[in-house]
Protein backbone atom coordinates (compact mmCIF):
# COMPACT_ATOMS: atom_id res chain seq x y z
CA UNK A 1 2.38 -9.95 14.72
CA UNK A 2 4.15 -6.79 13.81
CA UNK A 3 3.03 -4.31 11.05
CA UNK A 4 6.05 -5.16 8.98
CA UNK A 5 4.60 -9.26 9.12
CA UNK A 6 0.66 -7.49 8.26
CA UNK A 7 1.83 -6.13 5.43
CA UNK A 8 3.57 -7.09 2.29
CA UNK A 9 4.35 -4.48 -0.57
CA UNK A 10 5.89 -5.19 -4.00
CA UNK A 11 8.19 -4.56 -5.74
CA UNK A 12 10.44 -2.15 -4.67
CA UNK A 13 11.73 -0.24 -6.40
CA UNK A 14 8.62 0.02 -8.47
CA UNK A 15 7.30 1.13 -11.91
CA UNK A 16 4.58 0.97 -12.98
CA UNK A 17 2.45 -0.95 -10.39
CA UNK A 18 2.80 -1.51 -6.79
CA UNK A 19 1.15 -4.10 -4.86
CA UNK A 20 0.10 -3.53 -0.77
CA UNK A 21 -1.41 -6.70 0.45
CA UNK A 22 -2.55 -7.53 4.05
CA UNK A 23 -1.29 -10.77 5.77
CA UNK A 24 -3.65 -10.90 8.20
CA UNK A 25 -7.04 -11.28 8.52
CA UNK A 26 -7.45 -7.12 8.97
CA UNK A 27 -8.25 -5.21 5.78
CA UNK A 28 -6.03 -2.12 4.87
CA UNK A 29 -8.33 0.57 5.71
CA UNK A 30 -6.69 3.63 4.42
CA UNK A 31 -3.50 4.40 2.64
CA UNK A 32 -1.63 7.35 1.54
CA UNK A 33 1.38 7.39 -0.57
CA UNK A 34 4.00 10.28 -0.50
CA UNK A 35 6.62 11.12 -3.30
CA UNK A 36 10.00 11.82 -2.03
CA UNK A 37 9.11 16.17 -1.93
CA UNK A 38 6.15 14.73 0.70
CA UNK A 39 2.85 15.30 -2.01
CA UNK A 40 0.58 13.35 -1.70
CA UNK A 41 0.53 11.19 -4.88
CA UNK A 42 -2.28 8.39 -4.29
CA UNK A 43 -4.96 8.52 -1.64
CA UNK A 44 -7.99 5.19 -0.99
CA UNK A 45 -10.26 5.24 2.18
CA UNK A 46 -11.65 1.81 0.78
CA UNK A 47 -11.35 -0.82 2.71
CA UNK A 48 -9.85 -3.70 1.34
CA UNK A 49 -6.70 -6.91 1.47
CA UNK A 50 -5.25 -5.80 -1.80
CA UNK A 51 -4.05 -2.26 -3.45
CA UNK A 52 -2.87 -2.43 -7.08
CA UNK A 53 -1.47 1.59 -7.43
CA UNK A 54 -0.26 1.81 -10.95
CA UNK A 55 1.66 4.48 -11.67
C-alpha cells in the first residue's frame, strides 16, 4: 500500500474544513499544514485516524 492509498483528504479545494483520514490500520501521527508562502498554518502531534482542520 502506498501513502497516496493510506491516506484520504477532502475536499480539495477546501473552505472551511478539511478532512485527513487514514485507510489503514496506522493512525496519522503528526501533521503539519503549510500555506502556499510555506507558514506553518496548523500543527497536531496527536495521534489519531481522523483530522477535521477547520479553517
Amino acid at each position: 500500500m502506498t501513502l497516496a492509498d493510506a491516506i484520504s483528504v477532502y475536499p480539495n479545494p477546501a473552505t472551511d474544513k478539511l478532512h485527513i483520514v487514514s485507510e489503514s490500520m496506522n493512525r496519522i501521527k503528526s501533521i503539519q499544514l503549510l500555506s502556499n508562502e510555506g507558514k506553518s498554518v496548523y500543527q497536531s502531534t496527536t495521534s489519531v485516524k481522523q483530522v477535521d482542520v477547520i479553517m
